[in-house]
PDB file of N, CA and C in Angstrom:
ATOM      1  N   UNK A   1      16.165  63.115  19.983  1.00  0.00           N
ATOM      2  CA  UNK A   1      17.075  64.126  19.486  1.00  0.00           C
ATOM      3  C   UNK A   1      16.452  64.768  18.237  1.00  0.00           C
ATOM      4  N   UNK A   2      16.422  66.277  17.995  1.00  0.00           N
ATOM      5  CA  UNK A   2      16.068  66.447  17.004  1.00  0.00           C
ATOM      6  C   UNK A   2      16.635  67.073  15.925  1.00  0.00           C
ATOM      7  N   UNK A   3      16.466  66.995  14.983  1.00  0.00           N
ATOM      8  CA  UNK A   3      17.784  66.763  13.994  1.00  0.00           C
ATOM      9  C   UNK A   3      17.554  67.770  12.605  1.00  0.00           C
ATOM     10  N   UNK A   4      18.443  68.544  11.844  1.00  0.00           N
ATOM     11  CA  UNK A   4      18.211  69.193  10.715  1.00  0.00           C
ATOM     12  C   UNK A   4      17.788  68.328   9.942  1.00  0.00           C
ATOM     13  N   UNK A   5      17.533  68.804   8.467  1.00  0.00           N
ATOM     14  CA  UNK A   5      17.568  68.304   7.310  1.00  0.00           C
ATOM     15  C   UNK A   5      19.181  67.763   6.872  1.00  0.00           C
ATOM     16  N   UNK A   6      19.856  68.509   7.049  1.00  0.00           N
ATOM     17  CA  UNK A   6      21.339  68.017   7.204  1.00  0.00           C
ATOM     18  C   UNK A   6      21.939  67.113   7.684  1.00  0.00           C
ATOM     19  N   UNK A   7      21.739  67.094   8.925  1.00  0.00           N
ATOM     20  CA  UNK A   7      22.142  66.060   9.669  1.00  0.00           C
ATOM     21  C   UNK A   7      21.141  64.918   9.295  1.00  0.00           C
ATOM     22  N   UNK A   8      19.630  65.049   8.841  1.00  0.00           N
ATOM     23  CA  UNK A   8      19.028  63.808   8.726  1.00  0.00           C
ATOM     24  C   UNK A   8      20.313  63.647   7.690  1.00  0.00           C
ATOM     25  N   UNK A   9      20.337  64.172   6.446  1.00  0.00           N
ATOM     26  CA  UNK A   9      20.968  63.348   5.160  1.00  0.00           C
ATOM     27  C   UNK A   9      21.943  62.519   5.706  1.00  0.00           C
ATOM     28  N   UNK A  10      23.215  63.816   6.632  1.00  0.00           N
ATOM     29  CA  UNK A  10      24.288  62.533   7.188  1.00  0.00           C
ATOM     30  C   UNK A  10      24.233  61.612   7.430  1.00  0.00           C
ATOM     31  N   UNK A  11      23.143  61.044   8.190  1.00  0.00           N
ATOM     32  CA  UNK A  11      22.614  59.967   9.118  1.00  0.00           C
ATOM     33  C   UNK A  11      21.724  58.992   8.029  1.00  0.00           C
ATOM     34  N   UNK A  12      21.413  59.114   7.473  1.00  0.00           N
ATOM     35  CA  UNK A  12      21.296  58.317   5.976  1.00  0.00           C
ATOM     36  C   UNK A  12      22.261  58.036   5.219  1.00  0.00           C
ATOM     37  N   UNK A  13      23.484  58.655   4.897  1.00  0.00           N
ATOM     38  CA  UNK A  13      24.101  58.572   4.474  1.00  0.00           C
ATOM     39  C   UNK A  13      25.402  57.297   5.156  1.00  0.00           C
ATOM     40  N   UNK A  14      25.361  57.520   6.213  1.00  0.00           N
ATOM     41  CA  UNK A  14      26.154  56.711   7.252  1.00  0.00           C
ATOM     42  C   UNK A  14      24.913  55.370   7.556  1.00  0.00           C
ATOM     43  N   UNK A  15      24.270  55.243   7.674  1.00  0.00           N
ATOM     44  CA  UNK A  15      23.527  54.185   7.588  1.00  0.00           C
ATOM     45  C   UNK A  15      23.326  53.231   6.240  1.00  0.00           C
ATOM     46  N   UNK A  16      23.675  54.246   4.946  1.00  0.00           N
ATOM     47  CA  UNK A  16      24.169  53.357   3.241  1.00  0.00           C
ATOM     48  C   UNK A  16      25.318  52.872   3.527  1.00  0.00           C
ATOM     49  N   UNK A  17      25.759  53.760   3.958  1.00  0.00           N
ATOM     50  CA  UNK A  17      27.663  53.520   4.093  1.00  0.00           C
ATOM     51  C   UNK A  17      27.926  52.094   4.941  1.00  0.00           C
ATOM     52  N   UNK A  18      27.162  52.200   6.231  1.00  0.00           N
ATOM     53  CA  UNK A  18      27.180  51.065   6.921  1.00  0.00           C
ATOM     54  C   UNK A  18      26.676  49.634   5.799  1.00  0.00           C
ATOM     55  N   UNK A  19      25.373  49.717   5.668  1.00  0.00           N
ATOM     56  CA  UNK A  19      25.430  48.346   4.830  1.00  0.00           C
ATOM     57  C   UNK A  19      26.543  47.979   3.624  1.00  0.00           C
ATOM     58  N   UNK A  20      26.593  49.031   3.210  1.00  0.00           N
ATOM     59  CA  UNK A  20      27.178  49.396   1.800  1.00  0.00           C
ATOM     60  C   UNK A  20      28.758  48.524   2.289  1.00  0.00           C
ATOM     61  N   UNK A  21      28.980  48.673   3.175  1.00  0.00           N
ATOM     62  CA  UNK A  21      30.410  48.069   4.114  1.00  0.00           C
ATOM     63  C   UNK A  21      30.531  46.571   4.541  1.00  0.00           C
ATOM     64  N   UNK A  22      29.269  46.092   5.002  1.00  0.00           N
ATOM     65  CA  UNK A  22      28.930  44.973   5.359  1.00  0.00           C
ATOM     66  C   UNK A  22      28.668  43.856   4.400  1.00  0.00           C
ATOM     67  N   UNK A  23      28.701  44.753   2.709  1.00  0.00           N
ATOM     68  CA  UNK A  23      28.595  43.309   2.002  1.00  0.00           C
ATOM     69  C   UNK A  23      30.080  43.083   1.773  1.00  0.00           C
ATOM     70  N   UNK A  24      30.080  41.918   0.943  1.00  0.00           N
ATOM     71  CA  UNK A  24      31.444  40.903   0.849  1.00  0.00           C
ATOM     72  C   UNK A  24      32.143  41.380  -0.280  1.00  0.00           C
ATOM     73  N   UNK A  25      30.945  42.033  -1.208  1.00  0.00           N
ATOM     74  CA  UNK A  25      31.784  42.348  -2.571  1.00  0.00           C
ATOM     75  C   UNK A  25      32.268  43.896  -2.170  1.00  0.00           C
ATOM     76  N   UNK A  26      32.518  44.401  -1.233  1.00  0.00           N
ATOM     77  CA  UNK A  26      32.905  46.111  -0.719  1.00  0.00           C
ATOM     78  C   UNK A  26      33.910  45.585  -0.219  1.00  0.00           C
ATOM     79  N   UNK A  27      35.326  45.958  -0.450  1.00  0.00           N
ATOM     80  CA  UNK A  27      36.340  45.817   0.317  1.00  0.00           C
ATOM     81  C   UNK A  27      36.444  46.510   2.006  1.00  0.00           C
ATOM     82  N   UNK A  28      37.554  46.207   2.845  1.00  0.00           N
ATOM     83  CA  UNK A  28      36.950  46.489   4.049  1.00  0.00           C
ATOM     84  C   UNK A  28      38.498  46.856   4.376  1.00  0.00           C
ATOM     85  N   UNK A  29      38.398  48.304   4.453  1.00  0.00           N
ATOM     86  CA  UNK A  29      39.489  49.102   4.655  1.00  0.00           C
ATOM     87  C   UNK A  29      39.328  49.828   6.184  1.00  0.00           C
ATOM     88  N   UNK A  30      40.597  50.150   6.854  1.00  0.00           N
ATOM     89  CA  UNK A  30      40.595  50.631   7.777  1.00  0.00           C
ATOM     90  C   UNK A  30      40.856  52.193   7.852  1.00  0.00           C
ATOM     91  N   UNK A  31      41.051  52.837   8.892  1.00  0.00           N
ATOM     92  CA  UNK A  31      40.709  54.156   8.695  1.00  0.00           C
ATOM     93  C   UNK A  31      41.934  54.771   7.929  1.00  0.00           C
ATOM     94  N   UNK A  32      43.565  53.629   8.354  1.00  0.00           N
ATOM     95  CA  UNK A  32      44.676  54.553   7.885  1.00  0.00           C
ATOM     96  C   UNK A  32      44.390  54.340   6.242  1.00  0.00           C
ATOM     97  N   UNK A  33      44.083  53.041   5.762  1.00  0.00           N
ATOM     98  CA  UNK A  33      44.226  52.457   4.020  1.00  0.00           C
ATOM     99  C   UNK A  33      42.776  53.785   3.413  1.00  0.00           C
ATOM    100  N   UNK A  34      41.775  53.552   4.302  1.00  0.00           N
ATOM    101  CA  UNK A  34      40.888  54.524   3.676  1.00  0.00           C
ATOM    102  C   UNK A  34      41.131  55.879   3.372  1.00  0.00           C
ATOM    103  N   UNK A  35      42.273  56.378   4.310  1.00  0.00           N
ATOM    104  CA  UNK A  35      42.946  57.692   4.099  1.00  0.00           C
ATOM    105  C   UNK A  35      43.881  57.574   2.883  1.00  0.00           C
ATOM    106  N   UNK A  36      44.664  56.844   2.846  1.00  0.00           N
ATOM    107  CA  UNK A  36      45.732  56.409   1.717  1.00  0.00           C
ATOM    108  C   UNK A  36      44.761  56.463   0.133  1.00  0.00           C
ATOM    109  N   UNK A  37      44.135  55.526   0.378  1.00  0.00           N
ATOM    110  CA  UNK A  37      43.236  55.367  -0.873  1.00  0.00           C
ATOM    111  C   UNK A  37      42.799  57.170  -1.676  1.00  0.00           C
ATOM    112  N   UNK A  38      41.941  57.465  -0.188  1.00  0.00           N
ATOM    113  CA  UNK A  38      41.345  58.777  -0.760  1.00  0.00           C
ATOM    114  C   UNK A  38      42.408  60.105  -1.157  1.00  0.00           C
ATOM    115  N   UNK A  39      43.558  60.011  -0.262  1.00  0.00           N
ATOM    116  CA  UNK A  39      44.612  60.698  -0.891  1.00  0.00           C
ATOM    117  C   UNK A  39      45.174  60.488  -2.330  1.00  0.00           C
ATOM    118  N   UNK A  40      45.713  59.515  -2.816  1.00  0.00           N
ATOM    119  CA  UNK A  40      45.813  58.620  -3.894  1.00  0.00           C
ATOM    120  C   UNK A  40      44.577  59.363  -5.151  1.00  0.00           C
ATOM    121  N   UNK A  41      43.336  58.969  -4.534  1.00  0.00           N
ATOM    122  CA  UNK A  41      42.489  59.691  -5.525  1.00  0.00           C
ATOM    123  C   UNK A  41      42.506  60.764  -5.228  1.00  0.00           C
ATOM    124  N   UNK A  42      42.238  61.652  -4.849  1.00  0.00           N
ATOM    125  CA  UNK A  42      42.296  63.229  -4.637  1.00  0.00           C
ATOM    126  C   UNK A  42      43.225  63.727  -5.857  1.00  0.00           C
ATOM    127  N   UNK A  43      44.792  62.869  -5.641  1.00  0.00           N
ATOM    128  CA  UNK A  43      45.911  63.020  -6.453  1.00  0.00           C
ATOM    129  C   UNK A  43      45.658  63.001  -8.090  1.00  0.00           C
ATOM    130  N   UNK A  44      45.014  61.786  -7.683  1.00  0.00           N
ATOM    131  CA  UNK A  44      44.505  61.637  -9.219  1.00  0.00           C
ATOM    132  C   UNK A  44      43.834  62.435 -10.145  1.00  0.00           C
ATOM    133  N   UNK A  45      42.740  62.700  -9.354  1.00  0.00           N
ATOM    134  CA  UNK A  45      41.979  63.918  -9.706  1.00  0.00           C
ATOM    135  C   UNK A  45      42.541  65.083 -10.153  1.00  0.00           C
ATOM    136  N   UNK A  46      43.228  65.420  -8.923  1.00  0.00           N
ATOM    137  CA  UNK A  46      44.171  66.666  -9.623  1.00  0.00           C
ATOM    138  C   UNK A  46      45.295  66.559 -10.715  1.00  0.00           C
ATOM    139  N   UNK A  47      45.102  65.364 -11.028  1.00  0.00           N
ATOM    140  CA  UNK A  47      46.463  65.261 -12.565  1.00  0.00           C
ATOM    141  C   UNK A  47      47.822  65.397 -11.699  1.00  0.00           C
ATOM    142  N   UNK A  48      47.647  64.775 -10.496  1.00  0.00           N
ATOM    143  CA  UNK A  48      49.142  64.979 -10.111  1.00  0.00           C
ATOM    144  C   UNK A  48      49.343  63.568  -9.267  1.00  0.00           C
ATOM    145  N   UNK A  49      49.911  62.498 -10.006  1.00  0.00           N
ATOM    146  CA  UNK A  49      49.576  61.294  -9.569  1.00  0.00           C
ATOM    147  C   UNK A  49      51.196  61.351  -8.294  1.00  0.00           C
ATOM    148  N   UNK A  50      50.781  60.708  -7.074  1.00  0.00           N
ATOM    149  CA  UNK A  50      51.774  60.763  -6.441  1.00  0.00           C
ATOM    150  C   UNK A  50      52.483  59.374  -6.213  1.00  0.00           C
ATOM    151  N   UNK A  51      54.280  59.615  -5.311  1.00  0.00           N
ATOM    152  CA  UNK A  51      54.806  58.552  -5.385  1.00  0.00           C
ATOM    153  C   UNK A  51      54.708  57.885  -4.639  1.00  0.00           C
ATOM    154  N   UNK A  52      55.201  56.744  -4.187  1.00  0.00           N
ATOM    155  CA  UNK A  52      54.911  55.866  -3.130  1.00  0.00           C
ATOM    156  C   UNK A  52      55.918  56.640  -2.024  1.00  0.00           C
ATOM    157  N   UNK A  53      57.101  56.999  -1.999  1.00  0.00           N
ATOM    158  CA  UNK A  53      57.545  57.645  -1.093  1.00  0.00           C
ATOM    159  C   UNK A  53      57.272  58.703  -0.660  1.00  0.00           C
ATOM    160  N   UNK A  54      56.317  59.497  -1.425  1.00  0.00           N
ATOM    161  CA  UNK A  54      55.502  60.894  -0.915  1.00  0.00           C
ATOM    162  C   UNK A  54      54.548  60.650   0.075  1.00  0.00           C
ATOM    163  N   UNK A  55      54.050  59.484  -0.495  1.00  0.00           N
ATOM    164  CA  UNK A  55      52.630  59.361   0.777  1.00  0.00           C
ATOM    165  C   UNK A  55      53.608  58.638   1.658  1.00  0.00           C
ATOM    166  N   UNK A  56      54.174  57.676   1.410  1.00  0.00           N
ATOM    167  CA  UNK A  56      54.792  57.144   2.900  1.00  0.00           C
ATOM    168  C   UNK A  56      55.407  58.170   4.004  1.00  0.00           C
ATOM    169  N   UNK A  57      55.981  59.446   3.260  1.00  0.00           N
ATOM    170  CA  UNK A  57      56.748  60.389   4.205  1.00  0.00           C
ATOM    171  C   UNK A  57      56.125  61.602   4.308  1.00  0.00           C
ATOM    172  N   UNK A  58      55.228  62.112   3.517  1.00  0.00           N
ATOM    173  CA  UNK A  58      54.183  62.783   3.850  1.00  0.00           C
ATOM    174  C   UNK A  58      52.820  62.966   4.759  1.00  0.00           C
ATOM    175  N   UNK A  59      52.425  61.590   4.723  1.00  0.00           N
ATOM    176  CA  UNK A  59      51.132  61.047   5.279  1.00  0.00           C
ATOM    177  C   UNK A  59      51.688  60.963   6.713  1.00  0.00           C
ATOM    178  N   UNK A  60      50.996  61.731   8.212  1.00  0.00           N
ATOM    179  CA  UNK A  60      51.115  61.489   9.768  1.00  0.00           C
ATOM    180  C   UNK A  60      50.160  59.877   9.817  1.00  0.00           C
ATOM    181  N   UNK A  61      49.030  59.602   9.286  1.00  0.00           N
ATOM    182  CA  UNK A  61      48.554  58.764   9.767  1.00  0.00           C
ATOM    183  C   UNK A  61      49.262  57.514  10.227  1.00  0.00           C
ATOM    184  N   UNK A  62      50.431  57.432  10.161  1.00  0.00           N
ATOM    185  CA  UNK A  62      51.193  56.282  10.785  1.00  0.00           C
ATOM    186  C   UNK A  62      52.886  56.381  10.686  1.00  0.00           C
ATOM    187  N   UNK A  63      53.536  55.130  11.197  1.00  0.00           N
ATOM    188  CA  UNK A  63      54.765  55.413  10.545  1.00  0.00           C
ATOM    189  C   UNK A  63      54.931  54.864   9.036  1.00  0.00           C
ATOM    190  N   UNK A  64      56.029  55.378   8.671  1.00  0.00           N
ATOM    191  CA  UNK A  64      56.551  54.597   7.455  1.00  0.00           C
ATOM    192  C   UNK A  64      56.164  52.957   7.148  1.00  0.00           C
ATOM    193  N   UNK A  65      56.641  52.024   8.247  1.00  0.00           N
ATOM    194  CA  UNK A  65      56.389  50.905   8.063  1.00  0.00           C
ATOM    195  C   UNK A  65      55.154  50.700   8.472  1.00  0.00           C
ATOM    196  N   UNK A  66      54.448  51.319   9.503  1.00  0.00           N
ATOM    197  CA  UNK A  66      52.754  51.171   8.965  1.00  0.00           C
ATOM    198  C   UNK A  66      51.824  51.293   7.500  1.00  0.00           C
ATOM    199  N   UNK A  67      52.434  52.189   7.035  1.00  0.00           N
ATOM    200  CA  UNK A  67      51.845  53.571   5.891  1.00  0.00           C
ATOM    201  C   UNK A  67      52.569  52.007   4.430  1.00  0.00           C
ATOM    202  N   UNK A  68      53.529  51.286   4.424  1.00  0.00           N
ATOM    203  CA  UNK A  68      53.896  50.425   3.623  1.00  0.00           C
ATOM    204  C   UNK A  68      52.895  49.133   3.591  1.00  0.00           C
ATOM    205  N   UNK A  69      53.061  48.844   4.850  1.00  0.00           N
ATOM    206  CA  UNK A  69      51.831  47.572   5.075  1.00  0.00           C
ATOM    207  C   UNK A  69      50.771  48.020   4.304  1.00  0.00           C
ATOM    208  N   UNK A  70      49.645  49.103   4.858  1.00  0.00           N
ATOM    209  CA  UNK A  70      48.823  49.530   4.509  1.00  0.00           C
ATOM    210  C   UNK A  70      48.538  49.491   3.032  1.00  0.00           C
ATOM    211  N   UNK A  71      49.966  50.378   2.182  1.00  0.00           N
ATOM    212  CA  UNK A  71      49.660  50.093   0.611  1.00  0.00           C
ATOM    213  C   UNK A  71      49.857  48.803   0.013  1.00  0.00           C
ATOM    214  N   UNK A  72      50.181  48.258   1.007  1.00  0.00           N
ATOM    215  CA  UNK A  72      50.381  46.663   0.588  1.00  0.00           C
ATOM    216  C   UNK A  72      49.561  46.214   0.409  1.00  0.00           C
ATOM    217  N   UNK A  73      48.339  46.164   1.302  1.00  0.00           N
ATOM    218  CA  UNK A  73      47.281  45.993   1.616  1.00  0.00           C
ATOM    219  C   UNK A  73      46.333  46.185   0.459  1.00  0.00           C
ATOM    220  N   UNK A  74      46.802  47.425  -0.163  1.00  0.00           N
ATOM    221  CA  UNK A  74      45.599  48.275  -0.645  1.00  0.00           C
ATOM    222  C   UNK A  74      46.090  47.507  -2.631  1.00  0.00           C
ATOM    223  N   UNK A  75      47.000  47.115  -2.431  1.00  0.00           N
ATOM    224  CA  UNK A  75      47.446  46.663  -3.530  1.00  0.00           C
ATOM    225  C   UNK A  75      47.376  44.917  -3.779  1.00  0.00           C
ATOM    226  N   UNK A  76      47.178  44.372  -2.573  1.00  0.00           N
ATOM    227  CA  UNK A  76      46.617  43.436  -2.332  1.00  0.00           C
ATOM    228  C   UNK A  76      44.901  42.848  -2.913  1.00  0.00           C
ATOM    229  N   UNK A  77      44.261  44.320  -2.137  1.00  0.00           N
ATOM    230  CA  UNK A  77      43.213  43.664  -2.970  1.00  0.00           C
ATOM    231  C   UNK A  77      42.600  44.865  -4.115  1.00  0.00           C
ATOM    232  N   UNK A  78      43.711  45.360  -4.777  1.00  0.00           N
ATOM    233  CA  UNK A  78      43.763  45.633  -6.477  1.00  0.00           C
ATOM    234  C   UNK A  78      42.673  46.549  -6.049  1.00  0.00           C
ATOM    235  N   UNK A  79      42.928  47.635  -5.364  1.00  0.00           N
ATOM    236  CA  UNK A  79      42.296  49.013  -4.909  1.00  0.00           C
ATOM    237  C   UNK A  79      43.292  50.080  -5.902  1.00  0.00           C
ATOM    238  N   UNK A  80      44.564  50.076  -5.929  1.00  0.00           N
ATOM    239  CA  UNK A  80      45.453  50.563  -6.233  1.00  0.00           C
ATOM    240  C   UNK A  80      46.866  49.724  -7.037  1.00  0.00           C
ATOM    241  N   UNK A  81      47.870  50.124  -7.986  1.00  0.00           N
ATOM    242  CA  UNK A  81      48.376  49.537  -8.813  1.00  0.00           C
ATOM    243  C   UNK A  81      49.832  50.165  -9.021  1.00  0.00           C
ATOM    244  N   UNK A  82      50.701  50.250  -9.088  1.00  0.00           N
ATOM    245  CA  UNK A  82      51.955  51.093  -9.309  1.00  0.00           C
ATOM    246  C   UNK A  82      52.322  51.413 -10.971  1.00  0.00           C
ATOM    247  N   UNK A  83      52.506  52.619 -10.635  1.00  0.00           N
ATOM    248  CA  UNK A  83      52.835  53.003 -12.429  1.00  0.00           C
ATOM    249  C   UNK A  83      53.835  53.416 -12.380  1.00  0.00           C
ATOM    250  N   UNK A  84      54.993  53.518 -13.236  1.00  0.00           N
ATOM    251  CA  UNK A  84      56.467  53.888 -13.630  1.00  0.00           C
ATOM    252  C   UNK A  84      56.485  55.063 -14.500  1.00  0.00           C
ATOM    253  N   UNK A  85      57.643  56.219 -13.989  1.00  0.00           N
ATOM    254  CA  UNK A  85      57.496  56.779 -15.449  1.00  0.00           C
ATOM    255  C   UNK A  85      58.671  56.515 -16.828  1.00  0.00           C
ATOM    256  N   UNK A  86      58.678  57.302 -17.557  1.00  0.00           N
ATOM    257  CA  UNK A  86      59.044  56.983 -18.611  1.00  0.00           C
ATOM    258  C   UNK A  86      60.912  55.993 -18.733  1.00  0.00           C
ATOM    259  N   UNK A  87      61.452  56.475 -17.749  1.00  0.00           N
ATOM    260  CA  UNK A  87      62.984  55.406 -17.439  1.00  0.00           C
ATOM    261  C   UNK A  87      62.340  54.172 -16.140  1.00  0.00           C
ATOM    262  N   UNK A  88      61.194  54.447 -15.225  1.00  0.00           N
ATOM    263  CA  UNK A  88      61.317  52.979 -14.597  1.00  0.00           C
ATOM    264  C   UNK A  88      61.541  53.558 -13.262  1.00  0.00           C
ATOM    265  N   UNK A  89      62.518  54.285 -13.280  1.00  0.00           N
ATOM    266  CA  UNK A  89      63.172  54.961 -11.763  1.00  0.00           C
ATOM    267  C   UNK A  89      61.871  55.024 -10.467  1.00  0.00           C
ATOM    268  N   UNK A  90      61.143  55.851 -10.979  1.00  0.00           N
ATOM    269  CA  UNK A  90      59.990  56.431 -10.024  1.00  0.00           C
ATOM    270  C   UNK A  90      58.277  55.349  -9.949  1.00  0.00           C
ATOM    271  N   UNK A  91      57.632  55.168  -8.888  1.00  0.00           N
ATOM    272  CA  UNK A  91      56.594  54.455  -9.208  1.00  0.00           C
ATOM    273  C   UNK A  91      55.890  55.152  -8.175  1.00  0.00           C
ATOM    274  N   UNK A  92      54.793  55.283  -8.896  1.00  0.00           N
ATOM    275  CA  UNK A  92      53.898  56.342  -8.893  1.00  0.00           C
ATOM    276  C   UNK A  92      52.513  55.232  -8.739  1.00  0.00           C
ATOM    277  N   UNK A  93      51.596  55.390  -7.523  1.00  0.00           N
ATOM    278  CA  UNK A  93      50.698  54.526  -7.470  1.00  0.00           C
ATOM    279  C   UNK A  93      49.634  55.494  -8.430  1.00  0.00           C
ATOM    280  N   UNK A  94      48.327  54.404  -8.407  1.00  0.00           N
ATOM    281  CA  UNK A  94      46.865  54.693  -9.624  1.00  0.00           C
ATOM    282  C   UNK A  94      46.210  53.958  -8.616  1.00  0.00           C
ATOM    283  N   UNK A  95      44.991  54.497  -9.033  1.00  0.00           N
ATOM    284  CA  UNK A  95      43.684  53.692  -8.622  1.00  0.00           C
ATOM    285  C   UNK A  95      43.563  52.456  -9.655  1.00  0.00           C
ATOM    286  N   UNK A  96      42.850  51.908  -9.180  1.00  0.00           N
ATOM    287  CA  UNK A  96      42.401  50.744 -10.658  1.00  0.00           C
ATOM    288  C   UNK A  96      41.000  50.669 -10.899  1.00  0.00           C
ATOM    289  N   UNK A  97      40.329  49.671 -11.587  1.00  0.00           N
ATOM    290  CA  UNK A  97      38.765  49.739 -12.157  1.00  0.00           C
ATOM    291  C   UNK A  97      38.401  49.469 -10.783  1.00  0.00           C
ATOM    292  N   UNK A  98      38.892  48.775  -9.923  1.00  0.00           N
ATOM    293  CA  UNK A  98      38.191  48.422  -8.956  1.00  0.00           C
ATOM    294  C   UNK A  98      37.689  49.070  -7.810  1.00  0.00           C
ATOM    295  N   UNK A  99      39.022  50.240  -7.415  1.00  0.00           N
ATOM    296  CA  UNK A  99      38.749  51.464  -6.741  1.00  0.00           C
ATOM    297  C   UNK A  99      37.682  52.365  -7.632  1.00  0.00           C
ATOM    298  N   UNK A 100      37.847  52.882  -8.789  1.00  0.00           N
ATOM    299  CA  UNK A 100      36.714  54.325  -9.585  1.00  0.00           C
ATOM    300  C   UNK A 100      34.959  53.045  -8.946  1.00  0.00           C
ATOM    301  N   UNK A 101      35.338  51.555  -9.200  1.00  0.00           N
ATOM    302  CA  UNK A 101      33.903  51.139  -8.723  1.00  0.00           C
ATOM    303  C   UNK A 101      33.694  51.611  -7.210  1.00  0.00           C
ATOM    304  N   UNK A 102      34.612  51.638  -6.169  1.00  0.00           N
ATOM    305  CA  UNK A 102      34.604  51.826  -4.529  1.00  0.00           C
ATOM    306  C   UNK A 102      34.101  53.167  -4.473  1.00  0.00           C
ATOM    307  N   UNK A 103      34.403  54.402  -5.712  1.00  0.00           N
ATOM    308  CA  UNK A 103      34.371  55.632  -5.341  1.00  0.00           C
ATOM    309  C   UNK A 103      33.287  55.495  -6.023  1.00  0.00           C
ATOM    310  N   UNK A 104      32.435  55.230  -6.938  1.00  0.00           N
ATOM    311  CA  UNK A 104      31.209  55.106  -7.898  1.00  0.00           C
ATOM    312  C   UNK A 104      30.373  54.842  -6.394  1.00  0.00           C
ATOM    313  N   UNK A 105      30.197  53.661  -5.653  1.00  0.00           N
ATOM    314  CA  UNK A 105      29.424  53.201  -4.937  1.00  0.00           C
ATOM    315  C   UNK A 105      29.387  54.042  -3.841  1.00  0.00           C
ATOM    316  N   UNK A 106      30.504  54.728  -3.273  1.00  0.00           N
ATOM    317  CA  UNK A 106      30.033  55.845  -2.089  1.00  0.00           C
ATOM    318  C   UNK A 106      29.495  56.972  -2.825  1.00  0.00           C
ATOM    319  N   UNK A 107      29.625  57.672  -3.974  1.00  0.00           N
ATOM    320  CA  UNK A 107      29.223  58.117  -4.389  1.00  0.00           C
ATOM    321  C   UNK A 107      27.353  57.952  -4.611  1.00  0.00           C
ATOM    322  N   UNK A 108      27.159  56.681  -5.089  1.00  0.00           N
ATOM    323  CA  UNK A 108      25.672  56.379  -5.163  1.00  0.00           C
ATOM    324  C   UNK A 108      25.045  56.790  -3.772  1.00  0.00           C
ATOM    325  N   UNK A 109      25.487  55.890  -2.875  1.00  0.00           N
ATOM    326  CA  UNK A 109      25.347  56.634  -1.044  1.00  0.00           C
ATOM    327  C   UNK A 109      25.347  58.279  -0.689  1.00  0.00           C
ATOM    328  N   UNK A 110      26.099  58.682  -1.539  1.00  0.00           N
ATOM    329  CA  UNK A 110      25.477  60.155  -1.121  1.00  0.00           C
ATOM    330  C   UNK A 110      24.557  61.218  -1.984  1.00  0.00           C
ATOM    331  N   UNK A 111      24.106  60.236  -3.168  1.00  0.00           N
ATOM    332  CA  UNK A 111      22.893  60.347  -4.049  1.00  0.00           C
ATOM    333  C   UNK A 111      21.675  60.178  -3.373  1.00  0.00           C
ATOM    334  N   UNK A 112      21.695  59.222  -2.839  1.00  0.00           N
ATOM    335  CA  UNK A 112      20.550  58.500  -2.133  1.00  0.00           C
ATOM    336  C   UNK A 112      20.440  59.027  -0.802  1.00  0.00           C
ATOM    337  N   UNK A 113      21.654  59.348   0.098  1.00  0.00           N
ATOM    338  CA  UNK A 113      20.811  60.216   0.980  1.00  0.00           C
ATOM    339  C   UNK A 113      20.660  61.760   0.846  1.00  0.00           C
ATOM    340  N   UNK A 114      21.035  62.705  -0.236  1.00  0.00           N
ATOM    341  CA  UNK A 114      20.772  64.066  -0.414  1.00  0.00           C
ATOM    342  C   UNK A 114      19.320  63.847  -0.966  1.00  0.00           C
ATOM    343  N   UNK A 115      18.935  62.644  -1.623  1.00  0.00           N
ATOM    344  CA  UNK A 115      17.425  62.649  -2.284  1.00  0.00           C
ATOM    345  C   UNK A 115      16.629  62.213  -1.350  1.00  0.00           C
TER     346      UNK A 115
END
């Protein structure tokens, strides 16, 4: 098959990603939590941190009680953290140190294959 410069990078890039997945210290998320996660940050990014009932009723990738497991999951292994605002009422998930490291390390992966 013969392949762009582009598509080589992809294909490097998915081949970091693969090992990058296979060690023990990389958490091992599935496609719906990996969506959750990256929504979550996206949010973040934009200074608009969202609630747990937004993504649960917003997000198609599953139902409700899928989309709960999932942040369970993701809060489980301290990917993500719940924040309150100022009365308590509302909780508003965050990334934690441990996720900005998950997004640091795919990040390195697509350093290494654009170079």
């Amino acid at each position: 098959m013969k392949t762009s410069p582009l598509q080589e990078a992809y294909f490097r890039f998915v081949r970091l990603l693969t090992t990058l997945e296979s060690s023990s210290a990389f958490p091992e998320l599935d496609d719906i939590e990996r969506s959750l996660l990256n929504t979550i940050a996206l949010r973040s990014l934009e200074g608009k941190p969202i609630l747990v009932g937004d993504i649960i009723f917003l997000n198609k990738a599953g139902s409700p009680a899928t989309l709960h497991r999932r942040l369970s999951k993701l809060l489980k292994a301290d990917l993500i953290r719940h924040g309150s605002d100022i009365d308590g009422r509302k909780k508003y998930l965050e990334l934690t140190p441990r996720a900005q490291d998950y997004f640091a390390k795919l990040g390195e992966c697509i350093q290494k294959a654009a170079g």
